[in-house]
N, C-alpha and C. Protein backbone atom coordinates (compact mmCIF):
# COMPACT_ATOMS: atom_id res chain seq x y z
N UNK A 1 -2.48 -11.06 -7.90
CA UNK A 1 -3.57 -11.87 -7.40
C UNK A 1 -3.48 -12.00 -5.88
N UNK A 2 -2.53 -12.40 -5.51
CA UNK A 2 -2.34 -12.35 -4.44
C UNK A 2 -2.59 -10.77 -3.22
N UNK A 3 -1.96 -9.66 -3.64
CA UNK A 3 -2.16 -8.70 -3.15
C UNK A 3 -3.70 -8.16 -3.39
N UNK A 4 -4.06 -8.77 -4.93
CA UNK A 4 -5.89 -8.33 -4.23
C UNK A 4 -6.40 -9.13 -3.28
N UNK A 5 -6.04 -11.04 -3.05
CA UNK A 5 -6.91 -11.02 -1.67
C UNK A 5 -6.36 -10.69 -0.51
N UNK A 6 -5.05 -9.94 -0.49
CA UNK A 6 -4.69 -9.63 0.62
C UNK A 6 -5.42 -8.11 0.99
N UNK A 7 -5.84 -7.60 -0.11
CA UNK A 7 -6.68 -6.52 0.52
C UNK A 7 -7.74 -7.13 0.78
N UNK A 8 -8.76 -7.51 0.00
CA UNK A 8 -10.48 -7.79 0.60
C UNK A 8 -10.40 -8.74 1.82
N UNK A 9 -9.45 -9.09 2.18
CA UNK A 9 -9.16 -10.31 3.37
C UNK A 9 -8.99 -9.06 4.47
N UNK A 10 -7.88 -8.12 4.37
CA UNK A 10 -7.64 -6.97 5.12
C UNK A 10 -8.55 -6.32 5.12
N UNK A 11 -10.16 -6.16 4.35
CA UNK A 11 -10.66 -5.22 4.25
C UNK A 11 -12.16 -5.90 5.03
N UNK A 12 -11.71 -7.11 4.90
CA UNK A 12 -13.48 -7.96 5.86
C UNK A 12 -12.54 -7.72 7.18
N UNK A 13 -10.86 -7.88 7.70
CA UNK A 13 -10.59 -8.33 8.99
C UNK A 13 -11.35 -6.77 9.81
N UNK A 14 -10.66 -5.94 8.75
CA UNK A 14 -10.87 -4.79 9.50
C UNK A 14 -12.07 -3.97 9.64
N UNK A 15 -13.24 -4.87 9.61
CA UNK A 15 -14.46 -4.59 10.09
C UNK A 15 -14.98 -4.38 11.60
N UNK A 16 -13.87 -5.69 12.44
CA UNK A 16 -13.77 -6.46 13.44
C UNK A 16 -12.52 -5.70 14.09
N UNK A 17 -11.50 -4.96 13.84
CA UNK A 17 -10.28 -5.55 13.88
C UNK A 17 -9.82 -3.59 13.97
N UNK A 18 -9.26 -3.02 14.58
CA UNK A 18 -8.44 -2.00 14.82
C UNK A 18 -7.41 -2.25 13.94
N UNK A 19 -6.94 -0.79 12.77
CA UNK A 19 -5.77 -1.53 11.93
C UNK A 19 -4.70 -1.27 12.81
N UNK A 20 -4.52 -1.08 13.74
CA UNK A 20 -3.09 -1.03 14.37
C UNK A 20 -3.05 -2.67 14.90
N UNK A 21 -4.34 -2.92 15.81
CA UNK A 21 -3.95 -4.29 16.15
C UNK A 21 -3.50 -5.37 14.70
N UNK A 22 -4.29 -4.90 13.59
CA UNK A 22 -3.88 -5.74 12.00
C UNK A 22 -2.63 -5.48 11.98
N UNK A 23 -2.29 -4.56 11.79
CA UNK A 23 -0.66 -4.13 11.71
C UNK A 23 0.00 -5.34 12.74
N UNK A 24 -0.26 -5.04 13.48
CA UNK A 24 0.77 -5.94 15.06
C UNK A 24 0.85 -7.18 14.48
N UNK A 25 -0.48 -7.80 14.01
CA UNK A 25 -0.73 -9.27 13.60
C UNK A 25 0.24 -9.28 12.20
N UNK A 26 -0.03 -8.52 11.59
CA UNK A 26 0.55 -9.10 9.59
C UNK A 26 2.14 -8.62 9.67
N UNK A 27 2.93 -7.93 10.58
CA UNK A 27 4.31 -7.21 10.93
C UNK A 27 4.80 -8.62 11.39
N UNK A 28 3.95 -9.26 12.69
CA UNK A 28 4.51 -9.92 13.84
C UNK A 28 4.89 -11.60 12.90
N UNK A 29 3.93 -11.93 12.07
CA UNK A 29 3.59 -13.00 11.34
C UNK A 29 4.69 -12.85 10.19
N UNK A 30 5.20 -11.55 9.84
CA UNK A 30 6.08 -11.83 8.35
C UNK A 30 7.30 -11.54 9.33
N UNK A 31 7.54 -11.50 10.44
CA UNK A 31 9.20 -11.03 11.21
C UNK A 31 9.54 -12.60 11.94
N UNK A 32 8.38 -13.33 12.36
CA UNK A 32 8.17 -14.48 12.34
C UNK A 32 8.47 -15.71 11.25
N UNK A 33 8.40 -15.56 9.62
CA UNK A 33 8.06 -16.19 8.61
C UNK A 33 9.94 -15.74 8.24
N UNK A 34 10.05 -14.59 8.65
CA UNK A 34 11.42 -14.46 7.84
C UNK A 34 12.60 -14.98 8.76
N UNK A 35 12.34 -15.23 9.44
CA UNK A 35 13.54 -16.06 10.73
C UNK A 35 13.57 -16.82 11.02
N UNK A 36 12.12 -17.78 10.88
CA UNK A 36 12.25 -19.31 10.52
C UNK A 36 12.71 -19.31 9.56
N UNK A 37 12.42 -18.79 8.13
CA UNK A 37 12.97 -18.97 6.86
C UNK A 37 14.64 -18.87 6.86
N UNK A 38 14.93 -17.89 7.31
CA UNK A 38 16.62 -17.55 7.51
C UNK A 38 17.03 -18.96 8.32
N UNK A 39 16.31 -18.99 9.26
CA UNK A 39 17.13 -19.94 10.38
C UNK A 39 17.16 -21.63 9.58
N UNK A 40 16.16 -21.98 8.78
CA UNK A 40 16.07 -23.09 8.30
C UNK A 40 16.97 -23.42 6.75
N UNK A 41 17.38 -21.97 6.56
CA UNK A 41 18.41 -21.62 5.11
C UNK A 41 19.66 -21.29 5.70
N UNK A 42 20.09 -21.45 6.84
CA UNK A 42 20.86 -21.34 7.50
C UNK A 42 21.79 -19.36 6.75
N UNK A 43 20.97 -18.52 6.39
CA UNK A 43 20.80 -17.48 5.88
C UNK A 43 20.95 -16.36 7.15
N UNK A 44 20.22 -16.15 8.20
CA UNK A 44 20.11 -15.27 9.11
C UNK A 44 21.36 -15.00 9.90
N UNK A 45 21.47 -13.50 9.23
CA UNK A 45 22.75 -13.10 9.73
C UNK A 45 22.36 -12.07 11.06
N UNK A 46 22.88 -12.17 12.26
CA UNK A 46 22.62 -11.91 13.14
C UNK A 46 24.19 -10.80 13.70
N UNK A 47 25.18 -10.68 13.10
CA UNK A 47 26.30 -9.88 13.75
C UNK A 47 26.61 -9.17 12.58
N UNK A 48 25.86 -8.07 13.02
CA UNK A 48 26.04 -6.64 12.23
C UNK A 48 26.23 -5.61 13.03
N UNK A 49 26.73 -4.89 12.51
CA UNK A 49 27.64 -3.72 13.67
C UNK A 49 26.14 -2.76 14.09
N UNK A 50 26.37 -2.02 14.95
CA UNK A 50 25.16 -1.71 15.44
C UNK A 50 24.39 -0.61 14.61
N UNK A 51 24.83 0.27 13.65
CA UNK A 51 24.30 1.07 12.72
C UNK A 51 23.79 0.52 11.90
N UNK A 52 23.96 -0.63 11.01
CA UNK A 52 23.39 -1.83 10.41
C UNK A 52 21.86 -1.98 11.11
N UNK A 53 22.14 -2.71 12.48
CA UNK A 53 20.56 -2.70 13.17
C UNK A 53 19.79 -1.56 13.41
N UNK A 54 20.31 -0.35 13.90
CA UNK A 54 19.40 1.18 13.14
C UNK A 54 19.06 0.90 12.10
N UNK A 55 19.88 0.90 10.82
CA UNK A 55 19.22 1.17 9.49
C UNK A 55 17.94 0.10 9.62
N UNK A 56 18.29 -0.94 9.93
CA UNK A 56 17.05 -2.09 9.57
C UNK A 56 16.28 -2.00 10.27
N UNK A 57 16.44 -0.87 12.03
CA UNK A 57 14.91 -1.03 12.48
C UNK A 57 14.16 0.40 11.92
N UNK A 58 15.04 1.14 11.35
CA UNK A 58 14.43 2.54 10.53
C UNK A 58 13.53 1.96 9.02
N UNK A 59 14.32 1.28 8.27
CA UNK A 59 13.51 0.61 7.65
C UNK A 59 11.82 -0.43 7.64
N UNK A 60 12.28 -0.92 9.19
CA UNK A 60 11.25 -1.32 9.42
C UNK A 60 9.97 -0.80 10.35
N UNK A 61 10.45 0.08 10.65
CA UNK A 61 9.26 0.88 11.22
C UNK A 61 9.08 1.97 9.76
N UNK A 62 9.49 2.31 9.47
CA UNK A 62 9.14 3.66 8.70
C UNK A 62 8.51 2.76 7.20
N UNK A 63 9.66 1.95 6.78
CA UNK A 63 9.23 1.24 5.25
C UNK A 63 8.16 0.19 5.30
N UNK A 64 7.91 0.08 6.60
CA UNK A 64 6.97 -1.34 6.58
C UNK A 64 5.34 -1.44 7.60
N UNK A 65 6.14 -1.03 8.68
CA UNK A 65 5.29 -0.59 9.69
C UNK A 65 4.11 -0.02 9.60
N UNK A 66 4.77 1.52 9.81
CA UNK A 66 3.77 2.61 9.21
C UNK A 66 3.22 2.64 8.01
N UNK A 67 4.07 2.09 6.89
CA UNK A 67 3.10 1.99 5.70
C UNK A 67 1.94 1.16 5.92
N UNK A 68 2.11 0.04 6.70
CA UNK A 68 0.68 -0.89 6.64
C UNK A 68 0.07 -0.66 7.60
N UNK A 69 0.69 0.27 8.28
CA UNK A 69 -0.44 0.82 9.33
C UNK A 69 -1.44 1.78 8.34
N UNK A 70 -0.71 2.73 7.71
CA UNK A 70 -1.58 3.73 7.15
C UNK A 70 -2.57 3.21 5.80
N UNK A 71 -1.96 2.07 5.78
CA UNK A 71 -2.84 1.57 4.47
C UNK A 71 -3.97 0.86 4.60
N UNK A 72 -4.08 0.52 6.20
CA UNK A 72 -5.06 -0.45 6.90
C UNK A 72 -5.89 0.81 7.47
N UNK A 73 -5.67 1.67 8.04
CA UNK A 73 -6.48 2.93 8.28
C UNK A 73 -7.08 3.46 7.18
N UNK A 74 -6.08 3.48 6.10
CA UNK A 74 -6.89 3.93 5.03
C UNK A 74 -8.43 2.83 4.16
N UNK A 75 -7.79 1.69 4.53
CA UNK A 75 -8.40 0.60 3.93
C UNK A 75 -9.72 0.79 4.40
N UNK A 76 -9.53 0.68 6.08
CA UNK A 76 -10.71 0.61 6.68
C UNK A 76 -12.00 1.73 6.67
N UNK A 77 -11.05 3.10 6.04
CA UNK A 77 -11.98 4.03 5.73
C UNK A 77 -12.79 4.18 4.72
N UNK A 78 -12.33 3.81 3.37
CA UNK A 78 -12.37 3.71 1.85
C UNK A 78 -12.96 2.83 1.66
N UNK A 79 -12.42 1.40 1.89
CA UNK A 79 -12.77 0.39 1.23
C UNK A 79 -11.70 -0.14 0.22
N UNK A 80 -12.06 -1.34 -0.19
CA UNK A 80 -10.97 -2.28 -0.77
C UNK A 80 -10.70 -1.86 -1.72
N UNK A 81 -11.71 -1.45 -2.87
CA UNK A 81 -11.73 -1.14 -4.14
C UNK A 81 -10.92 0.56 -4.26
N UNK A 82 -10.86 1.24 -4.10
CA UNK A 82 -10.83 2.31 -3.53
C UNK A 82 -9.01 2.45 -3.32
N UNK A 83 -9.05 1.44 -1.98
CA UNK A 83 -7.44 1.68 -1.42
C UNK A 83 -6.83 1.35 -2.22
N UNK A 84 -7.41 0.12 -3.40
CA UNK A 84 -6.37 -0.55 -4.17
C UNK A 84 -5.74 0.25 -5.40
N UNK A 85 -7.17 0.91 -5.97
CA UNK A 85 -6.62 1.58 -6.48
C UNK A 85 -5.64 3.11 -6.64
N UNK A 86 -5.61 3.77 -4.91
CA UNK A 86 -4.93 4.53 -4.80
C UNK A 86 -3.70 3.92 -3.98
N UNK A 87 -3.16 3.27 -3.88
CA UNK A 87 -1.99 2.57 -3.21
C UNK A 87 -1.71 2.27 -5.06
N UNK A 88 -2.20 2.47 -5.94
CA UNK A 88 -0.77 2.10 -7.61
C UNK A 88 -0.44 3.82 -7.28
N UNK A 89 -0.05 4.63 -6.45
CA UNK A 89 0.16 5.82 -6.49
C UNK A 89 1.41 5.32 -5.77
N UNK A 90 2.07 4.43 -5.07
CA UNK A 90 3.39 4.05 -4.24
C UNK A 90 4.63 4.29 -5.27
N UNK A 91 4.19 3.47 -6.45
CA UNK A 91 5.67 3.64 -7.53
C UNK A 91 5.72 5.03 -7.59
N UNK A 92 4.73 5.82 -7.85
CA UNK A 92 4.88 7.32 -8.21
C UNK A 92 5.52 8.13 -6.86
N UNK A 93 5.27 7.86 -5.87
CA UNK A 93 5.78 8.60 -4.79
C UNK A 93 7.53 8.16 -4.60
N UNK A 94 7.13 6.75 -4.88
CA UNK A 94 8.94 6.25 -4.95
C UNK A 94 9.79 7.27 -5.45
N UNK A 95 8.98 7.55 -7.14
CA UNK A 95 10.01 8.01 -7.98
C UNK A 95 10.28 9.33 -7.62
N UNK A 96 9.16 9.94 -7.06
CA UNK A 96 9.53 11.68 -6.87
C UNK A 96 10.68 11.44 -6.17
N UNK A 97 10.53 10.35 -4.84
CA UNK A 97 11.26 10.71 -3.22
C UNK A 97 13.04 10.02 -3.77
N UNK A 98 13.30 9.24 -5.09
CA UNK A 98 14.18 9.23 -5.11
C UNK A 98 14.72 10.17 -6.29
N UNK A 99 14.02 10.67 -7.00
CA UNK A 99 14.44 12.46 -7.69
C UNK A 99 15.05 13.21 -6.44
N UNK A 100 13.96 13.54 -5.72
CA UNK A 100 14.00 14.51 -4.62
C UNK A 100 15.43 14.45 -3.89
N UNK A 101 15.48 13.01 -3.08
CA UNK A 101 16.22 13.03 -2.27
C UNK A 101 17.94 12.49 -3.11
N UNK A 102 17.49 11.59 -3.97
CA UNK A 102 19.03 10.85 -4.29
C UNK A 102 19.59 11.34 -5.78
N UNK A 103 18.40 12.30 -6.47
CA UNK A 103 18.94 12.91 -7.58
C UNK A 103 18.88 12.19 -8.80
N UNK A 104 17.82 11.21 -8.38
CA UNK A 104 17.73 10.20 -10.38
C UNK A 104 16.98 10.84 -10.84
N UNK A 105 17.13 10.67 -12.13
CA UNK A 105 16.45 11.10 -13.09
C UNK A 105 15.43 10.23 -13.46
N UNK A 106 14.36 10.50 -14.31
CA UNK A 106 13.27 10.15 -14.85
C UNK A 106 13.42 9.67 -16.37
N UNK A 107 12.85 8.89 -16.68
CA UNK A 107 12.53 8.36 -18.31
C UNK A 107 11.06 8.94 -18.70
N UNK A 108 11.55 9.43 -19.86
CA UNK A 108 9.80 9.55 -20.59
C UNK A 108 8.30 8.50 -20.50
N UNK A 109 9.50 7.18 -20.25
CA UNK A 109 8.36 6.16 -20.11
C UNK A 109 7.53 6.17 -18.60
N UNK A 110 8.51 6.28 -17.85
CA UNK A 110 8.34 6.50 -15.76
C UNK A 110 7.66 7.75 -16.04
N UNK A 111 7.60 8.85 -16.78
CA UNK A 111 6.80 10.11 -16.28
C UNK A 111 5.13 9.77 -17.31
N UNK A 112 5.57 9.16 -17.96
CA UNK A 112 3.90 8.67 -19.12
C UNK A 112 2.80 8.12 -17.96
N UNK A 113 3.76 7.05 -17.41
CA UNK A 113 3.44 5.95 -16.20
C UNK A 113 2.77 6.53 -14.97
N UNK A 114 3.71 7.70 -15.08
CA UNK A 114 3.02 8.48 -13.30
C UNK A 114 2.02 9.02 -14.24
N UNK A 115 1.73 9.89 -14.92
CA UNK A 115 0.72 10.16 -15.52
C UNK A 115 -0.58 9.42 -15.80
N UNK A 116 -0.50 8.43 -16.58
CA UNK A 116 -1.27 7.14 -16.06
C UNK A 116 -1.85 7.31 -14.78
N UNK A 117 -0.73 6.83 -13.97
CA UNK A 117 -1.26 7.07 -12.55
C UNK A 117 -2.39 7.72 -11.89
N UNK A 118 -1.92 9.28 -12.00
CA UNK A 118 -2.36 10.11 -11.66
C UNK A 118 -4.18 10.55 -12.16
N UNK A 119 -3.63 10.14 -13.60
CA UNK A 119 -5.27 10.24 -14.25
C UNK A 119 -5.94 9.36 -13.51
N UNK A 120 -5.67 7.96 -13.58
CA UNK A 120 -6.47 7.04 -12.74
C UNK A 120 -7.11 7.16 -11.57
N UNK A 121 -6.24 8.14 -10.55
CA UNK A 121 -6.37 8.31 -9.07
C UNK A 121 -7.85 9.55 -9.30
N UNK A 122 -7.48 10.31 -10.61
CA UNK A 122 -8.34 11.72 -10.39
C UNK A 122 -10.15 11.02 -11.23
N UNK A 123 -9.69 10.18 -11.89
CA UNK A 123 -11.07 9.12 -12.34
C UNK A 123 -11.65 8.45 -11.33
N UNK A 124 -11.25 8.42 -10.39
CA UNK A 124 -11.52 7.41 -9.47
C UNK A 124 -12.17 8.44 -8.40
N UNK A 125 -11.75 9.35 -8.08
CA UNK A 125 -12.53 10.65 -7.33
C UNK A 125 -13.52 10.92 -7.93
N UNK A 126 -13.27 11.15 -9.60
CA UNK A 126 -14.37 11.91 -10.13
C UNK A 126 -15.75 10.87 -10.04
N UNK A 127 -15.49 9.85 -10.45
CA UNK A 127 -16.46 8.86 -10.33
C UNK A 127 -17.19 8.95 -8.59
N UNK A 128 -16.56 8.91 -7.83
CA UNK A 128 -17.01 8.67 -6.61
C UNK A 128 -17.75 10.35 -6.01
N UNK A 129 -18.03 10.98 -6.82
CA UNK A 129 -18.73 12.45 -6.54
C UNK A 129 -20.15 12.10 -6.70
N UNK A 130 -20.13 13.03 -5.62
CA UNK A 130 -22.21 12.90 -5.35
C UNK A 130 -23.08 12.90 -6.89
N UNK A 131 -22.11 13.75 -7.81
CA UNK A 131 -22.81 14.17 -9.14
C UNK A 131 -22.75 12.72 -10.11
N UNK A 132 -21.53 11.94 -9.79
CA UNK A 132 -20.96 11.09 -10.52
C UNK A 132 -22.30 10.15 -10.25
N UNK A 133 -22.54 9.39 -8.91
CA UNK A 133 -23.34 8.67 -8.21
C UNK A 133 -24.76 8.81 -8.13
N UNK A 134 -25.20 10.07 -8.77
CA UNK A 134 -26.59 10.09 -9.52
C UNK A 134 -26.95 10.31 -10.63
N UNK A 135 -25.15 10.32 -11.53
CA UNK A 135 -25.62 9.61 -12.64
C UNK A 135 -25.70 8.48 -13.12
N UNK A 136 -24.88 7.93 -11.99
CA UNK A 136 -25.07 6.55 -12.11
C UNK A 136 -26.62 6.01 -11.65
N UNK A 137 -27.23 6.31 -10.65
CA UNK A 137 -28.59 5.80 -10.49
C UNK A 137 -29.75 6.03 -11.29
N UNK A 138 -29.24 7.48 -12.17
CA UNK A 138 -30.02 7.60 -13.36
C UNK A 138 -30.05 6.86 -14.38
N UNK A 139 -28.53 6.92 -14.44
CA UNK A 139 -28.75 5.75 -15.83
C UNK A 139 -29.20 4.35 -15.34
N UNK A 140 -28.82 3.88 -14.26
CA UNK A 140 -29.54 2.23 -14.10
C UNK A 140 -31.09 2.29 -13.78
N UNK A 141 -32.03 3.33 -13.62
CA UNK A 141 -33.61 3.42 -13.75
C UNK A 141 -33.81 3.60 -15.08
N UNK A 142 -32.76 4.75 -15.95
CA UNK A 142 -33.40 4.19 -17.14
C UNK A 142 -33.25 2.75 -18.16
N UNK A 143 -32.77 2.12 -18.30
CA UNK A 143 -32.17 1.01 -18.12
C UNK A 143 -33.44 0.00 -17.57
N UNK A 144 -33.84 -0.19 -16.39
CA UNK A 144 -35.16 -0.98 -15.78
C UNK A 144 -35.71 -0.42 -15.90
């Protein structure tokens, strides 16, 4: 619930709104939210050897950054309905990139799932085809 109004909210800002400057704003606001939070849980650990702070600013540019950069570019191109439903394609990319890279294996249930997936993503094209979209206006004239 939450992540759908965080898209149509992301998807009216960025009418107005460059998604990089969105990015700057929704990055700057949760790096903000998590260091008051640490600092008030007395949680925020601040002396980590310096490869530690690589990993976490690699993480955060690459795992966080750029993803909501590209998802706000994408948003703003597509549309809400659209991005939302091709962003359920993230678990599926997870799973290849940790096959690929770290060597797990898959369950019958995780490959049913990407499948799922995948059908969904190719329904969602097919629907949105010029052919799809006048059959849709056909059928709602016959209909009225």
């Amino acid at each position: 619930m939450v992540y759908s109004g965080y898209i149509v909210i992301g998807n009216r800002v960025l009418k107005n709104v460059h998604p990089l400057v969105a990015t700057t704003y929704v990055c700057s606001a949760a790096a903000a939210a998590f260091i008051l939070i640490g600092l008030a849980k007395g949680s925020l650990i601040l002396t980590m050897p310096a490869n530690a702070w690589l990993s976490l600013a690699g993480i955060a540019i690459l795992g966080t950054i750029v993803g909501i950069l590209f998802f706000f570019a994408g948003l703003s191109r597509i549309g809400a309905a659209n991005a939302s439903i091709i962003s359920t394609a993230e678990p599926l990319i997870t799973v290849l990139l940790s096959v690929t890279l770290l060597g797990d294996s898959v369950s019958l249930l995780q490959s049913l799932g990407g499948l799922l997936i995948i059908a969904g993503i190719i329904i969602l094209q097919l629907w949105n085809t010029p052919a799809a979209s006048s059959l849709k206006t056909k059928a709602g004239e016959a209909v009225s």
